[in-house]
Protein backbone atom coordinates (compact mmCIF):
# COMPACT_ATOMS: atom_id res chain seq x y z
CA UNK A 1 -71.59 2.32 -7.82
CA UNK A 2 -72.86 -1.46 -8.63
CA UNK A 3 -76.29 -0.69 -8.25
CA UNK A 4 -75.84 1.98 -11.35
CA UNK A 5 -73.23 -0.18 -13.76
CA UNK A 6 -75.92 -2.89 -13.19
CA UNK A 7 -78.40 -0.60 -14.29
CA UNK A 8 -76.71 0.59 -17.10
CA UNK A 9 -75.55 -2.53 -17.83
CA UNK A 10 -78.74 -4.41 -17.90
CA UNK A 11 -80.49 -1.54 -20.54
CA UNK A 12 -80.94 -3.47 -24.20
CA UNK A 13 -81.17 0.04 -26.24
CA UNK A 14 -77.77 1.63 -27.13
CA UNK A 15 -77.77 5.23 -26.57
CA UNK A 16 -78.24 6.95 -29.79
CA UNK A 17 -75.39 9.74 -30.91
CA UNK A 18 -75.96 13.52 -31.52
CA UNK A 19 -76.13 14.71 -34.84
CA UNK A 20 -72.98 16.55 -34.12
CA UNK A 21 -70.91 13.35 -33.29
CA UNK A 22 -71.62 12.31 -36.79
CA UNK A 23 -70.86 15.82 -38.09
CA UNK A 24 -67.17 15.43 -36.11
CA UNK A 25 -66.22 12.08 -37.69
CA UNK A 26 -67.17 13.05 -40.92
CA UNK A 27 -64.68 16.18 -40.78
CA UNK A 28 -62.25 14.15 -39.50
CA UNK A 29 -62.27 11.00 -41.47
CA UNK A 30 -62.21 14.10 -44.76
CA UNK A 31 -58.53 15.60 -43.05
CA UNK A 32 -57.23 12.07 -42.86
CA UNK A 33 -58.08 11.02 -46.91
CA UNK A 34 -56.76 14.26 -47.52
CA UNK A 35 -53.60 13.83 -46.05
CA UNK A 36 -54.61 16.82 -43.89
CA UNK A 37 -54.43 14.99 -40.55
CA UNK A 38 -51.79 15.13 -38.05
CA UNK A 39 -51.00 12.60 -35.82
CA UNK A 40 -48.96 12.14 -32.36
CA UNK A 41 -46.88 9.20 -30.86
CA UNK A 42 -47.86 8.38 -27.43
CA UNK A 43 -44.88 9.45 -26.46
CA UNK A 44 -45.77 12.90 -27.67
CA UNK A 45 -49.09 13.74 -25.99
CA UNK A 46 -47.48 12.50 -22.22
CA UNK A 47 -44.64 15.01 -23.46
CA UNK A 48 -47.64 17.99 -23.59
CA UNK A 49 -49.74 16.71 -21.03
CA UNK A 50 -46.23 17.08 -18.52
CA UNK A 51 -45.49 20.73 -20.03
CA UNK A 52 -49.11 21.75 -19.47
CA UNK A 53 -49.13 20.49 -15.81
């Protein structure tokens, strides 16, 4: 496991994004201006994540 984190860590390019990633935020960031986004407390997801398990 070092060897590879030094690896990656030593590499001077970042890793460039999809097109899609871009794409994602973009939707996103447009439902949050809009008012359209929906948000959840912490408390809420570990609620879901415990009735899904």
């Amino acid at each position: 496991m070092d060897i590879i984190w030094e690896s990656l860590a030593n590499e001077s390019e970042e890793p460039e994004s999809p097109e899609w990633h871009g794409e994602v935020v973009a939707e996103r960031m447009k439902k949050v201006e809009s008012g359209e986004a929906k948000f959840l407390s912490l408390d809420e997801v570990r609620n879901r994540l415990d009735t899904e398990t």
